[in-house]
Protein backbone atom coordinates (compact mmCIF):
# COMPACT_ATOMS: atom_id res chain seq x y z
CA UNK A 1 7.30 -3.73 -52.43
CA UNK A 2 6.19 -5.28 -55.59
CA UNK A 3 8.15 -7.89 -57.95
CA UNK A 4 9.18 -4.97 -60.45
CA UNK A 5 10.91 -2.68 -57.62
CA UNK A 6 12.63 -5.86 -55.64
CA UNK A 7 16.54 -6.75 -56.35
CA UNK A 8 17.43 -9.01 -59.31
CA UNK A 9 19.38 -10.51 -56.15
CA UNK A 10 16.28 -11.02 -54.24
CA UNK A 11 14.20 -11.65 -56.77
CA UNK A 12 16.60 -14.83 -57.50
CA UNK A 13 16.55 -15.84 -54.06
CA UNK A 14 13.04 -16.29 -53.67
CA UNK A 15 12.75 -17.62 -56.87
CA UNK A 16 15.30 -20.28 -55.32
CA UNK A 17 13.30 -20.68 -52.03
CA UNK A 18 9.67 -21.08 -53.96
CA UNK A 19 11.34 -23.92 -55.63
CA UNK A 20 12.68 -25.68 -53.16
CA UNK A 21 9.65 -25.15 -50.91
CA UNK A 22 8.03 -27.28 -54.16
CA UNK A 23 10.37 -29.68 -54.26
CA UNK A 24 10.22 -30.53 -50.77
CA UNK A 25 6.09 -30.56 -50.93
CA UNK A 26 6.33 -32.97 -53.52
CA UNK A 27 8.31 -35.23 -51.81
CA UNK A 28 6.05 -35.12 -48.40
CA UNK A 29 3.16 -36.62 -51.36
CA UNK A 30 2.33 -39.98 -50.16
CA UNK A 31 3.19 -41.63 -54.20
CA UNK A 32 3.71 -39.58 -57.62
CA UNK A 33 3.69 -36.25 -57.57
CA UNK A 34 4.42 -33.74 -60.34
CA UNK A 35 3.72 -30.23 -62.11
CA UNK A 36 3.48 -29.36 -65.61
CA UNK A 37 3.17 -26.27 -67.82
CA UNK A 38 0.09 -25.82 -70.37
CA UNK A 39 1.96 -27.74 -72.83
CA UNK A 40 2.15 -30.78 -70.75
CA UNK A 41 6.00 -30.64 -70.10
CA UNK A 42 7.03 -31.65 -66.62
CA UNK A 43 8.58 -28.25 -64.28
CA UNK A 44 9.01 -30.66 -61.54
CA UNK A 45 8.62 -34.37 -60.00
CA UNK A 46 9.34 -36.28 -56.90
CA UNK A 47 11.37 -38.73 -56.88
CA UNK A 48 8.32 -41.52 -57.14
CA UNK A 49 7.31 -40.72 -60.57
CA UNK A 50 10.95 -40.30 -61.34
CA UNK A 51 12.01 -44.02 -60.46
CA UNK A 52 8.67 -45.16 -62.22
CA UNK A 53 10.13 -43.84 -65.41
CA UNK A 54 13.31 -44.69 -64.85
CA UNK A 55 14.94 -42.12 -64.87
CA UNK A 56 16.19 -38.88 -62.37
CA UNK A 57 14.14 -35.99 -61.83
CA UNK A 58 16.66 -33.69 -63.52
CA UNK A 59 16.34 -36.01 -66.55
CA UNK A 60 12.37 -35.44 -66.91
CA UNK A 61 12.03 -31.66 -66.45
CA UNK A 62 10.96 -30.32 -70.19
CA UNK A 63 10.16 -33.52 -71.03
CA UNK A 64 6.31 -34.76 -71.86
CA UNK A 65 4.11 -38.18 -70.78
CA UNK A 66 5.05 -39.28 -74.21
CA UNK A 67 8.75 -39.42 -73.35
CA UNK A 68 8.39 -42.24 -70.71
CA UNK A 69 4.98 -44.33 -70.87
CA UNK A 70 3.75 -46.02 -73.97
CA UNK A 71 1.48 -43.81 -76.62
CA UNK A 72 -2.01 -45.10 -75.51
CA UNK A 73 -1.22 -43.65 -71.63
CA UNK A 74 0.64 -41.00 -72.26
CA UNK A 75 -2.52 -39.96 -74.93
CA UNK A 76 -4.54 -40.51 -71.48
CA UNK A 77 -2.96 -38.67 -69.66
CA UNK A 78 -2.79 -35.85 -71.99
CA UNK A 79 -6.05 -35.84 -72.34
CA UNK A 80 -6.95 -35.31 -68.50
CA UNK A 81 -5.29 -32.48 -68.48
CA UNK A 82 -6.69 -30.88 -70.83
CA UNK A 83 -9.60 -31.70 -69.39
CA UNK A 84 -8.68 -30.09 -66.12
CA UNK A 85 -7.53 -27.11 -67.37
CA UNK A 86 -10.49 -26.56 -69.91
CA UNK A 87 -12.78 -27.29 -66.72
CA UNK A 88 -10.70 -25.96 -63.99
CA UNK A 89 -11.74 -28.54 -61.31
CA UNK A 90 -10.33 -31.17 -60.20
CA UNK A 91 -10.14 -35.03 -61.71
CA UNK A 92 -9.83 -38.01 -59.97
CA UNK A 93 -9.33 -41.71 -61.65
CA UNK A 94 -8.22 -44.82 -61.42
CA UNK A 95 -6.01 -45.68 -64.02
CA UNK A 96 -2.95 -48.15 -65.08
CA UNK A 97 0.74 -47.21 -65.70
CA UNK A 98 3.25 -49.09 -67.18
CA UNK A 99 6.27 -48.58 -64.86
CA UNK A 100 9.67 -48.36 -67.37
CA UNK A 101 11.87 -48.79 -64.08
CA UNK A 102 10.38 -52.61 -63.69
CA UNK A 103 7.83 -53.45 -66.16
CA UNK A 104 5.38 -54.00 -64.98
CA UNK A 105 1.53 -52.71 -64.38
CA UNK A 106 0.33 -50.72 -61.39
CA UNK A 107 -2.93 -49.33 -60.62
CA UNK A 108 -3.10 -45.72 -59.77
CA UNK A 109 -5.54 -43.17 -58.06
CA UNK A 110 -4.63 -40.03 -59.68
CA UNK A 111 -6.01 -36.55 -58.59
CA UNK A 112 -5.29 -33.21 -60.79
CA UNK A 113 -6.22 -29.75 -60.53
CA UNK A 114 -5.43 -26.67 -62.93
CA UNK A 115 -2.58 -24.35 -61.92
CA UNK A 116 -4.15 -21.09 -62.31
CA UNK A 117 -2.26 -17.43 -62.48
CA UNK A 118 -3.49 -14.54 -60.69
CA UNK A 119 -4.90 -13.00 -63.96
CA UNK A 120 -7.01 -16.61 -64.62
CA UNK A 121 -4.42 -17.86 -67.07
CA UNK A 122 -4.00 -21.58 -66.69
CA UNK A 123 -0.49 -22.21 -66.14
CA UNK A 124 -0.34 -25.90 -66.22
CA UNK A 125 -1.34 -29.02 -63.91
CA UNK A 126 -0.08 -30.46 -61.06
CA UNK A 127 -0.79 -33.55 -59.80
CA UNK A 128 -0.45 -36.92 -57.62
CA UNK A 129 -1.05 -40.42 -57.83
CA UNK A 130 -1.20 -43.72 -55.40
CA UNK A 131 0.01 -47.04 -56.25
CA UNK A 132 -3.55 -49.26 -55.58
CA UNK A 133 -2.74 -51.84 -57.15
CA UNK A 134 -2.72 -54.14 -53.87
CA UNK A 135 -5.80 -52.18 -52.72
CA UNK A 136 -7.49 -53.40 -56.44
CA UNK A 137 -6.09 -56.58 -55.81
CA UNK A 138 -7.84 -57.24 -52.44
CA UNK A 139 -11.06 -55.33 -53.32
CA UNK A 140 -11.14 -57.97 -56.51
CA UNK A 141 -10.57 -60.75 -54.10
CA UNK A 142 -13.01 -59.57 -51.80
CA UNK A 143 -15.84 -59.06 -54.93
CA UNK A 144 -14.91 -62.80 -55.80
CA UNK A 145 -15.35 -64.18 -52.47
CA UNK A 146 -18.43 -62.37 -51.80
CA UNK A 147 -20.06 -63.92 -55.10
CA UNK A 148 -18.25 -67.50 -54.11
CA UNK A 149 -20.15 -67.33 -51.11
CA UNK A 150 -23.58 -65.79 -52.80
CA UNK A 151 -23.13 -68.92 -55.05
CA UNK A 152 -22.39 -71.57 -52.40
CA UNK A 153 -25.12 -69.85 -50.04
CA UNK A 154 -27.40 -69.96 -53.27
CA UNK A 155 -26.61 -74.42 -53.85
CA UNK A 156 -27.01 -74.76 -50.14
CA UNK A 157 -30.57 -73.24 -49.88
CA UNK A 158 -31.70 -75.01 -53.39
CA UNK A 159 -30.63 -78.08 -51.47
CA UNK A 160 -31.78 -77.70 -48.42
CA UNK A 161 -35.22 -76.71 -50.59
CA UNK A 162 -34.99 -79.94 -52.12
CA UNK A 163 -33.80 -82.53 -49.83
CA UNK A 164 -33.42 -86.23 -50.80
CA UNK A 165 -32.35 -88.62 -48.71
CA UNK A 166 -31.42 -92.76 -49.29
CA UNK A 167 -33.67 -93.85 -46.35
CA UNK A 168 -33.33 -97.53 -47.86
CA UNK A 169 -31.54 -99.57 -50.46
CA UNK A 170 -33.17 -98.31 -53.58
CA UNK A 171 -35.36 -96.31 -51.42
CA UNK A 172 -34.95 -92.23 -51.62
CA UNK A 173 -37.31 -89.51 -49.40
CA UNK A 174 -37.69 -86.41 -50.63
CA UNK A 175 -39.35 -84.20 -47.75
CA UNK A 176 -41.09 -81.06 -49.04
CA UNK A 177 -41.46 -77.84 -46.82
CA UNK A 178 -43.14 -74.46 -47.24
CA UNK A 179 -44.57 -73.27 -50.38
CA UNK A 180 -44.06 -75.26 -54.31
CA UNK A 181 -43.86 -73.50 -57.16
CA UNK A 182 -42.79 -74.22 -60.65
CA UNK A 183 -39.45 -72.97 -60.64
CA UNK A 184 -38.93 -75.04 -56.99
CA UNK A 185 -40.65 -78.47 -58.60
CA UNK A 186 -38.46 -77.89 -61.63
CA UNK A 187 -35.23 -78.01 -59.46
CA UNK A 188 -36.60 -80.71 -57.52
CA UNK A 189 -37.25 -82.80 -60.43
CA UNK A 190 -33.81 -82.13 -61.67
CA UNK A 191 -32.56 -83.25 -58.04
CA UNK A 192 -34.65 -86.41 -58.13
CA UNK A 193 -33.60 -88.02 -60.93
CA UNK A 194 -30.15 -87.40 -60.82
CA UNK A 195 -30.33 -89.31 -57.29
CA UNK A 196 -32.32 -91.94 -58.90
CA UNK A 197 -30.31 -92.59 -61.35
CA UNK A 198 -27.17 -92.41 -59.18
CA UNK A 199 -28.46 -94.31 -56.41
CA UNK A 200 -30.23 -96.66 -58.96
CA UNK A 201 -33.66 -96.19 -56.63
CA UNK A 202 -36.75 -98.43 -57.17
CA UNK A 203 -38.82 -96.41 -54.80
CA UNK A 204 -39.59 -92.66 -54.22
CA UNK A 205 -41.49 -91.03 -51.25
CA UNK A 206 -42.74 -87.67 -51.57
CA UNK A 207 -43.05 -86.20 -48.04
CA UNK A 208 -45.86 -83.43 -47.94
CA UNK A 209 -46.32 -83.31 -43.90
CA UNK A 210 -44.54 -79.62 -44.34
CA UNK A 211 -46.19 -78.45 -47.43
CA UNK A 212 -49.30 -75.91 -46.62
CA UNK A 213 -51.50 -76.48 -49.01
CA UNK A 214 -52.02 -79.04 -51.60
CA UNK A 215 -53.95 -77.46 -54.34
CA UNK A 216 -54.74 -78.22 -57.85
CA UNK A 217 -51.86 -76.40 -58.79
CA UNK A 218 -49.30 -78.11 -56.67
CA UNK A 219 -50.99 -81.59 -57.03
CA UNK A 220 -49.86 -81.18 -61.11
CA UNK A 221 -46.43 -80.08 -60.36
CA UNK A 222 -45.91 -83.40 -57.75
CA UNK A 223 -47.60 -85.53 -60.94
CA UNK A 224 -44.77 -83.73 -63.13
CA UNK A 225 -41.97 -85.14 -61.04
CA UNK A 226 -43.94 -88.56 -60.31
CA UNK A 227 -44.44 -89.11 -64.12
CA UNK A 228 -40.36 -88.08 -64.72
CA UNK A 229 -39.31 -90.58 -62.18
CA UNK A 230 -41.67 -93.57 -63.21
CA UNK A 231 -39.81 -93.03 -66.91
CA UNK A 232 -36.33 -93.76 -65.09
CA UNK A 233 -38.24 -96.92 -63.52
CA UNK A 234 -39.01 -95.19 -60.51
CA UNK A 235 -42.08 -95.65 -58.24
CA UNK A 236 -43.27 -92.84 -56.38
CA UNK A 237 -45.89 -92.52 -53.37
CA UNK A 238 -47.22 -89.57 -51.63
CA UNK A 239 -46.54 -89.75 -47.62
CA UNK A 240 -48.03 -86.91 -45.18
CA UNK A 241 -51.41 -86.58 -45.85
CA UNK A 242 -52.96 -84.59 -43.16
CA UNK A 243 -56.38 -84.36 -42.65
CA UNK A 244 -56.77 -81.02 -43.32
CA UNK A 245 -54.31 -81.62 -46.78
CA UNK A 246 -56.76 -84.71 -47.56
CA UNK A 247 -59.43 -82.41 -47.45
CA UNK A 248 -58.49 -79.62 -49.49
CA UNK A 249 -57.57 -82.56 -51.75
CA UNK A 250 -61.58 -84.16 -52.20
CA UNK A 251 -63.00 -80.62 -51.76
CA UNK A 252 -60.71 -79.55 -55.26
CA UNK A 253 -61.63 -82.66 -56.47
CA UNK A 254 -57.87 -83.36 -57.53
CA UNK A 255 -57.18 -87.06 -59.18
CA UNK A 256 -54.14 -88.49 -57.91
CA UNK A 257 -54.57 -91.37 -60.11
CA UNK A 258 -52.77 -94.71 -59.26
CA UNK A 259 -50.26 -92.51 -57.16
CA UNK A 260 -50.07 -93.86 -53.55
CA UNK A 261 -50.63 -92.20 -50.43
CA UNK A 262 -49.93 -92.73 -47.25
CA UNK A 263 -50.41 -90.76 -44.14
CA UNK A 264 -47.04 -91.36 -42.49
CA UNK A 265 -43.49 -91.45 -43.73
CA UNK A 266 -43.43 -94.53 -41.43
CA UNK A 267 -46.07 -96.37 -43.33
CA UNK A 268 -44.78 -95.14 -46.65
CA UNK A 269 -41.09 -96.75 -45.89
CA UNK A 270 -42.80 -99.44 -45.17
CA UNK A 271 -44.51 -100.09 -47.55
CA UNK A 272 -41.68 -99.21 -50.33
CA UNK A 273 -38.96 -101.39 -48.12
CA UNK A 274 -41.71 -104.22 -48.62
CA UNK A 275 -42.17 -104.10 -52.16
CA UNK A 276 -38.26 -103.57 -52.74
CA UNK A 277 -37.40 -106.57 -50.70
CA UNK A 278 -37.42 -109.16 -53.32
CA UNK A 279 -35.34 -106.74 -55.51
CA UNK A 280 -32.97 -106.63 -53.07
CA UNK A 281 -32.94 -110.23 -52.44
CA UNK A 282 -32.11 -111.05 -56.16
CA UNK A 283 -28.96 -108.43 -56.12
């Protein structure tokens, strides 16, 4: 039996049931939920969307976005579904409402589709949307803490690649290990003379024992940071010469100039606690 031959009476009464059977699915949606025609007028809401606009789900049917959010969202939303129905997929989007009932700002994840006719009219959109705005919250707290600890993880390495320790009144260590490169020496001499001007140090021992190689490129970065600490009155001294370092050293024919070098850290302490005693002795 088709529409045309049924009873006006039973026409009405599925009419009744269809609409109810809506109603009810929209209120099983887990947040907003809602239909409108082509025009963008609501035919029916839950009672979510309804409280967000503060007002009863009666009170919105035949009524537009531009009746209950500001003109900027409601222009939004508008636009969406035109979208949808010009497209006739789906959209999904993250996107802020203004809540009238409250005031305030919530984050939503909004999914529409077209409402299409049996002849391929479009017929509207219907749609629903999730409050996420705690979900935002946490996934922005997360993204924070993540580059919080990126950052902290990124001081702690540049320190632990640049050491310096207060072996001695006035008397600072700074033990290199692996490979030096510009951007490490320039770091390092940042390091150093912030320590020797904090720590008011007299005397400066570079520790190589854990460097690789000392080649003519490395032996001018260590002068670099030698000559910036002798302009703060600091003396430096290189300690950790291995034999196979000392080599490479004579065999590139690298000048150290006055700089002095020891083969221990031992003898270098030494040697700087010596020549800081009478310093000391005067303070």
């Amino acid at each position: 039996m088709t529409d045309a031959s049924k009873p006006r009476d039973t026409l009405l009464h599925e009419n009744r049931v269809l609409k109810a059977q809506l109603a009810a699915l929209l209120e099983a949606c887990q947040g907003m939920a809602w239909v409108k025609d082509p025009n963008g007028r609501f035919v029916a809401v839950n009672s979510v969307i309804a409280q967000a606009a503060n007002c009863t789900k009666q009170d919105m049917a035949g009524t537009t976005d531009f009746d209950h959010w500001p003109a900027a969202q409601a222009q939004a939303f508008v636009r969406d579904d035109q979208l949808v129905m010009e497209s006739g997929h789906l959209k999904q989007v993250e996107e802020p409402l203004d809540q009238q009932a409250n005031h305030q700002t919530v984050w939503l994840s909004t999914r529409k589709v077209p409402v299409v006719g049996p002849d391929g009219r479009s017929l509207g959109t219907a749609g629903t949307a999730r409050d996420i705005t705690e979900e935002r919250s946490t996934a922005i707290d997360r993204e924070r803490f993540a580059n919080e600890l990126v950052a902290a993880q990124a001081k702690l390495i540049d320190e632990l690649a640049t050491p310096i320790l207060n072996l001695w009144e006035g008397v600072l260590a700074v033990p290199l290990i692996g490979t030096i490169d510009a951007q490490r020496t320039q770091k390092l001499m940042d390091a150093l003379l912030q320590a020797i001007r904090d720590q008011d140090a007299r005397r400066v021992l570079l520790d190589v024992t854990g460097v690789r190689t000392v080649d003519r490129e490395v032996a001018s970065l260590l002068l670099r940071a030698v000559r910036a600490s002798k302009l703060t009155g600091a003396r430096c001294a290189l300690v950790g010469i291995r034999p196979e370092v000392a080599r490479s050293l004579v065999d590139a024919d690298i000048d150290l100039g006055e700089l002095p070098t020891y083969s221990t850290l031992a003898q270098g302490l030494a040697a700087a606690i010596e020549k800081s005693l009478p310093t000391a002795i005067s303070r």
